[in-house]
C-alpha atoms as a PDB file:
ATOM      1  CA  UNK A   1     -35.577  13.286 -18.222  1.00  0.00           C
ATOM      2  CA  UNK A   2     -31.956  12.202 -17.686  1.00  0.00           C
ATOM      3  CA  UNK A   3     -31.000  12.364 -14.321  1.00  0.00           C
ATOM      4  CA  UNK A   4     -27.541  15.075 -13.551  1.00  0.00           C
ATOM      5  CA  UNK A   5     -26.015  13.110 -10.975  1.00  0.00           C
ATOM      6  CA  UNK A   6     -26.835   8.842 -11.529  1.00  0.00           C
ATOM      7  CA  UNK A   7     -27.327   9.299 -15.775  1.00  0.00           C
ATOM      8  CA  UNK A   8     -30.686   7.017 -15.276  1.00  0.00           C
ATOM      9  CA  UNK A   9     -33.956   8.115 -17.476  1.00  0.00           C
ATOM     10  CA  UNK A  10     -36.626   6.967 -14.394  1.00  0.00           C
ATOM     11  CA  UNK A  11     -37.867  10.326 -12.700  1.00  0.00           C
ATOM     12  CA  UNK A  12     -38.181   7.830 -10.050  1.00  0.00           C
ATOM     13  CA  UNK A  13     -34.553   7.660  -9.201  1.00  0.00           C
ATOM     14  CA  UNK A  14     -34.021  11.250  -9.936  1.00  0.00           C
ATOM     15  CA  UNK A  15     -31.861  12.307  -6.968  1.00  0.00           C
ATOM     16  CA  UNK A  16     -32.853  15.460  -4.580  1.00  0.00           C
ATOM     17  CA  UNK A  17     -30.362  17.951  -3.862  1.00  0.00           C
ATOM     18  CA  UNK A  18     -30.973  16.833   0.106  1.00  0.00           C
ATOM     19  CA  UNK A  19     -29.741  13.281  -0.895  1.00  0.00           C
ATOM     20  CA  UNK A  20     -26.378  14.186  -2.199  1.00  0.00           C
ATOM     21  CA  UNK A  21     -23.809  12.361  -0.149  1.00  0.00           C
ATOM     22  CA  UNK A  22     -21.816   9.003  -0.984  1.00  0.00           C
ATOM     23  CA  UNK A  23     -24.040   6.466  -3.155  1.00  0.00           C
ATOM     24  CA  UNK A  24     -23.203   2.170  -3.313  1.00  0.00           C
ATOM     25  CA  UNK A  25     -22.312   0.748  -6.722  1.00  0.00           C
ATOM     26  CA  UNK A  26     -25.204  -1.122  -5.691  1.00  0.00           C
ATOM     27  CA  UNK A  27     -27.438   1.819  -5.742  1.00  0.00           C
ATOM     28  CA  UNK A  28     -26.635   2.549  -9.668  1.00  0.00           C
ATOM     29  CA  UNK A  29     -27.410  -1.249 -10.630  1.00  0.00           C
ATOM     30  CA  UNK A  30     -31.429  -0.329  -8.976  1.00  0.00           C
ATOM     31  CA  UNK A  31     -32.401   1.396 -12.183  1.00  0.00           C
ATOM     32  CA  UNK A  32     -34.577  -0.376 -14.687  1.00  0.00           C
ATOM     33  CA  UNK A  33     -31.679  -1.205 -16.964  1.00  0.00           C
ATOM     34  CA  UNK A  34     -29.884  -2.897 -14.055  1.00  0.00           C
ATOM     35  CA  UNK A  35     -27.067  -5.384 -14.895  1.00  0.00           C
ATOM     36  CA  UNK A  36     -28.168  -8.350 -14.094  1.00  0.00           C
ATOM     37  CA  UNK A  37     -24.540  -9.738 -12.565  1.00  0.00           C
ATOM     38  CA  UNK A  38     -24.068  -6.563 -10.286  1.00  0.00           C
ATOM     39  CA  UNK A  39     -23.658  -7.811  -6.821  1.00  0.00           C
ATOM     40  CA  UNK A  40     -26.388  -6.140  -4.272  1.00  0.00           C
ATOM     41  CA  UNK A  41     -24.874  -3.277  -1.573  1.00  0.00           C
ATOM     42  CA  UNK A  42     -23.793  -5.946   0.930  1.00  0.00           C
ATOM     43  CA  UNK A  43     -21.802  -8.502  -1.237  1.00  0.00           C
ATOM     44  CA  UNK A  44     -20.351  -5.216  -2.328  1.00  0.00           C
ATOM     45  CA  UNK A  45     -19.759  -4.325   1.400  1.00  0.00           C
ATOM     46  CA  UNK A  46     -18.792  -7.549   2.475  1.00  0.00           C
ATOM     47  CA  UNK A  47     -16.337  -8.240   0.070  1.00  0.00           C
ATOM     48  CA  UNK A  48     -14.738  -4.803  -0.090  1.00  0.00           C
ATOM     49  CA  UNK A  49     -14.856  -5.354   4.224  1.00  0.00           C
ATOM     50  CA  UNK A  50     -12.884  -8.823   3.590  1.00  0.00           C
ATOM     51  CA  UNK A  51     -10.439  -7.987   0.681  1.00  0.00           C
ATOM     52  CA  UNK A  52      -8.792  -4.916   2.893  1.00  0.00           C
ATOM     53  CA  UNK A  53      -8.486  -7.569   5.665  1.00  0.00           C
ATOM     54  CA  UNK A  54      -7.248 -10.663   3.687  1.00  0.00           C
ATOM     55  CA  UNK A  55      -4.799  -7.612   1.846  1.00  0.00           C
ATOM     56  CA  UNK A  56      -3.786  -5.840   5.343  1.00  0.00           C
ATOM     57  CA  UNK A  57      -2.405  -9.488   6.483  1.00  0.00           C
ATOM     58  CA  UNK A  58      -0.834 -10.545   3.290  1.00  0.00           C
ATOM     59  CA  UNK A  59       1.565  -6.953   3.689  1.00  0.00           C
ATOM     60  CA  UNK A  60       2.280  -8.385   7.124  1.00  0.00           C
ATOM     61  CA  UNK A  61       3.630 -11.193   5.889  1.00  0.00           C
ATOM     62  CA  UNK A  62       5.749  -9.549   3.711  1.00  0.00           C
ATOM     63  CA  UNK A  63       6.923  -6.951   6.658  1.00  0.00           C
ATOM     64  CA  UNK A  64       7.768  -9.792   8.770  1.00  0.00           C
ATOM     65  CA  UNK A  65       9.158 -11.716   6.063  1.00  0.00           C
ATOM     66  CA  UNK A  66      11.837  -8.946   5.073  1.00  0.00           C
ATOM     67  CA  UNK A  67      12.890  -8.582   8.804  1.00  0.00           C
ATOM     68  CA  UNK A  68      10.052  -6.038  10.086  1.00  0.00           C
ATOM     69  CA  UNK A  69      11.070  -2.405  11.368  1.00  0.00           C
ATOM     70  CA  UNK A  70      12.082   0.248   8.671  1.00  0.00           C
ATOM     71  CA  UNK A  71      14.191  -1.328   6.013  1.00  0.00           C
ATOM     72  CA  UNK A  72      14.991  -0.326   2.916  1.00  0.00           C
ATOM     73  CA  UNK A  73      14.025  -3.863   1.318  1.00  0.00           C
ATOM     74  CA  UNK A  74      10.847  -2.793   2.566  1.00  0.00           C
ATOM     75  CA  UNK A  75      10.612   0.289   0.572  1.00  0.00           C
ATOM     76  CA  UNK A  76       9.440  -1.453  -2.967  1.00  0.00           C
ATOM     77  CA  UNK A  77       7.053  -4.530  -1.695  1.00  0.00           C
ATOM     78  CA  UNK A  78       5.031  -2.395   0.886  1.00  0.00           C
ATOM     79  CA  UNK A  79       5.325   1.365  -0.840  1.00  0.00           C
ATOM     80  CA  UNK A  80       3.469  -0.642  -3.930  1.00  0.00           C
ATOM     81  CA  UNK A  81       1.081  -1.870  -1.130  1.00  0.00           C
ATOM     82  CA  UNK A  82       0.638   1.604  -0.004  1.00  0.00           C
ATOM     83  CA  UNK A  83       0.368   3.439  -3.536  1.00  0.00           C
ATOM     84  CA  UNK A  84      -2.444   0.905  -4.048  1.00  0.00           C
ATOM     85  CA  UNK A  85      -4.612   1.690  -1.029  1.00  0.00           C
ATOM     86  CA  UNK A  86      -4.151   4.990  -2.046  1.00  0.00           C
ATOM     87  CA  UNK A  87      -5.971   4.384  -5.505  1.00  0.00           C
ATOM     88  CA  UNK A  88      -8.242   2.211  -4.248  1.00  0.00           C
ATOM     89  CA  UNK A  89      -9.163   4.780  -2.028  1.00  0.00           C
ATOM     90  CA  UNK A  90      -9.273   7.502  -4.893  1.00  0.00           C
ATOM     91  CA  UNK A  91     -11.473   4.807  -7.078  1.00  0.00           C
ATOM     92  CA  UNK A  92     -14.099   4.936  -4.453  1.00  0.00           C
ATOM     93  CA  UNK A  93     -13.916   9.273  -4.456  1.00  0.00           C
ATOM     94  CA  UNK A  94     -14.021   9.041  -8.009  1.00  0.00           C
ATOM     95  CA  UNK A  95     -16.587   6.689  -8.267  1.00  0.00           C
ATOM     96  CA  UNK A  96     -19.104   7.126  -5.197  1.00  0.00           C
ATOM     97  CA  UNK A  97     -18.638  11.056  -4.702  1.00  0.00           C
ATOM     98  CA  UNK A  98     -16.906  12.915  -7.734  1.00  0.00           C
ATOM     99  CA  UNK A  99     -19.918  10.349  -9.655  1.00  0.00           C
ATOM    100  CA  UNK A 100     -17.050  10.082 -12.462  1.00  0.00           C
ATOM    101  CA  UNK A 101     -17.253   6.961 -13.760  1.00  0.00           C
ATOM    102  CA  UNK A 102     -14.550   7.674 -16.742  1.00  0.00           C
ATOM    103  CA  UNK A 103     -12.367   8.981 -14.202  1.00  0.00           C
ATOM    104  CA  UNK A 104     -12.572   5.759 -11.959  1.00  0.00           C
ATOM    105  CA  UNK A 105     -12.556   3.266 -14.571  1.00  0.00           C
ATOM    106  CA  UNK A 106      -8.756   5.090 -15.408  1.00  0.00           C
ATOM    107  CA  UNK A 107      -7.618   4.606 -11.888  1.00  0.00           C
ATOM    108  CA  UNK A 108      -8.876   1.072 -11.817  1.00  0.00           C
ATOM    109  CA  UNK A 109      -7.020   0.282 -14.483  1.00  0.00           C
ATOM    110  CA  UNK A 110      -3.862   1.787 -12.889  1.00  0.00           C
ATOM    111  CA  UNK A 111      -4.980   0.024  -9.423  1.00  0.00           C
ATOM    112  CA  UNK A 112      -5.251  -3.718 -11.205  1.00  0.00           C
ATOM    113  CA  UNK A 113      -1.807  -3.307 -12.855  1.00  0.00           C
ATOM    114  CA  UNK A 114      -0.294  -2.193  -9.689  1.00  0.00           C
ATOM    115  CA  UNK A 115      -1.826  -5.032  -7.699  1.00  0.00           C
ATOM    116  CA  UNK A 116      -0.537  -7.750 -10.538  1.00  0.00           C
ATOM    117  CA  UNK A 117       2.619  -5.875  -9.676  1.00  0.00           C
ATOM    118  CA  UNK A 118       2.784  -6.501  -6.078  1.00  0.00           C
ATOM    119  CA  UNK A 119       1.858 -10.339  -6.518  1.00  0.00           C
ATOM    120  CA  UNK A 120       4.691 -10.648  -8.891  1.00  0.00           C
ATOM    121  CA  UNK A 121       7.168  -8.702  -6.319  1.00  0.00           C
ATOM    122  CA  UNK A 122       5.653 -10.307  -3.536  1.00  0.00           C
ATOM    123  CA  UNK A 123       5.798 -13.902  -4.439  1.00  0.00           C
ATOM    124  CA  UNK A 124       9.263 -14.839  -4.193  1.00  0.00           C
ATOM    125  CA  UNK A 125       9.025 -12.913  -0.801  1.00  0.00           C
ATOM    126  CA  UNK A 126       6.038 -14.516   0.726  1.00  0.00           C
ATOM    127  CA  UNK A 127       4.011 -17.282  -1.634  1.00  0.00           C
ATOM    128  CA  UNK A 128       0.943 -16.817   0.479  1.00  0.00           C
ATOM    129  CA  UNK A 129       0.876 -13.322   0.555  1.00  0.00           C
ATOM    130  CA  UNK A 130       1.218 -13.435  -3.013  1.00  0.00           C
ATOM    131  CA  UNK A 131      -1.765 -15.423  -3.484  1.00  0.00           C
ATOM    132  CA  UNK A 132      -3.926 -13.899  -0.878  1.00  0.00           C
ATOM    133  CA  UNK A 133      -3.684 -10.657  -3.730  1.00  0.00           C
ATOM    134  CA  UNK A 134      -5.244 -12.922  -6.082  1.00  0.00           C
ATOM    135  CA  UNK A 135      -9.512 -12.492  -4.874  1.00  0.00           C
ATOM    136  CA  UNK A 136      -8.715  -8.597  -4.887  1.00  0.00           C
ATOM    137  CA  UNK A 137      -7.671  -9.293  -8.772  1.00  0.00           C
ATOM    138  CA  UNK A 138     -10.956 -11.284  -9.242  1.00  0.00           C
ATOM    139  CA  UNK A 139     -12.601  -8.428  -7.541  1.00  0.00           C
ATOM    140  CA  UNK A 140     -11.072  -5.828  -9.322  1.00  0.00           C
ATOM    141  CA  UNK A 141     -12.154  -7.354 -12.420  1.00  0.00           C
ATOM    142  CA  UNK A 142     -15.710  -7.034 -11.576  1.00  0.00           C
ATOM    143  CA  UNK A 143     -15.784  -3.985 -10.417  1.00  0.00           C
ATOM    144  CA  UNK A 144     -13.663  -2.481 -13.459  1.00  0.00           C
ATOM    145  CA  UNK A 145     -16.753  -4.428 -15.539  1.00  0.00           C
ATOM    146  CA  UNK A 146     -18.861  -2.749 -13.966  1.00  0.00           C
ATOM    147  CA  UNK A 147     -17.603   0.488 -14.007  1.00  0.00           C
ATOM    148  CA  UNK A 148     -16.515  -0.222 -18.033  1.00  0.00           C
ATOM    149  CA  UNK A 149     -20.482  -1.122 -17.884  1.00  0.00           C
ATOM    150  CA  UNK A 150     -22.225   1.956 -16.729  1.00  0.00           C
ATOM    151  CA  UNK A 151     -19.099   4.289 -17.800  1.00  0.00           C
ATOM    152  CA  UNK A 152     -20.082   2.959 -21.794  1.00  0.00           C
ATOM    153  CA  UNK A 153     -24.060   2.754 -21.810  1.00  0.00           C
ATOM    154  CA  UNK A 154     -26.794   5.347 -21.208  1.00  0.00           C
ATOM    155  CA  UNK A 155     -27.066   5.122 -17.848  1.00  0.00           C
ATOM    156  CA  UNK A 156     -24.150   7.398 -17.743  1.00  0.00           C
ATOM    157  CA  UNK A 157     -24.398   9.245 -20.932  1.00  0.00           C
ATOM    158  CA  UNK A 158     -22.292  12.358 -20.634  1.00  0.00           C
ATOM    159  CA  UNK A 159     -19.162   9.810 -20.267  1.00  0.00           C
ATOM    160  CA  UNK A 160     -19.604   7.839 -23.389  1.00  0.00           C
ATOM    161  CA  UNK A 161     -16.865   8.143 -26.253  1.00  0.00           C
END
């Protein structure tokens, strides 16, 4: 029996209506067709931790950079930086509570062309910042593989084309 709310076929990992709540990528890669390069719940949480660190410093740079404060230079570099949090943000919803893989894997897209954006805008600005974007690209790359992954094969059937 396919599982409503993971897409998996063990009865094992069936999920009770007491569980419902926010699940790890991790969690979906458990089943017994797992993907064998899906990173377990605390790389996930580690690196996720690290890349909204390395990503709040690099916009820093660029703040401090343009002359700090409110300025209108600011407006493009930094409201990029902040339309991107936003969709990373709405990935994870999409992704970990809506359980909408098709959905997420759309706003990844839009999230990885908006972050090769901001290193373009960004590097003749700040070189380091610029290049401190470049492990969230890696990472988005992974994750929109993964996503891709379990979006395309049974484990989440109902979002197959």
């Amino acid at each position: 029996m396919w599982s409503t709310s993971w897409g998996t076929r063990s009865s094992q990992s069936r999920v009770k209506p007491s569980e419902k709540g926010i699940y790890s990528l991790s969690s979906r890669c458990e089943d017994e067709k797992k993907l064998p390069w899906c990173p377990p719940h605390k790389v996930i949480l580690l690196v996720w931790a690290t890349i909204y660190s390395v990503m709040g410093y690099a916009s820093y740079l660029v703040w401090k950079d343009l002359g700090g404060g409110f300025r209108w230079s600011l407006a493009l570099p930094l409201g990029l930086y902040s339309f991107q949090l936003a969709l990373s943000w709405t990935f994870l919803m999409l992704f970990l509570v809506v359980d909408s893989p098709g959905l997420a894997l759309l706003d990844l897209l839009l999230l990885y062309g908006l972050v090769a954006s901001m290193v373009l805008i960004w590097q003749p600005i700040n070189k380091l910042a610029a290049l401190l974007l470049l492990p969230y690209l890696a990472w988005l790359t992974v994750t929109t593989a993964i996503t891709y992954r379990l979006w395309r094969d049974s484990l989440c059937p109902s979002y197959q084309p």
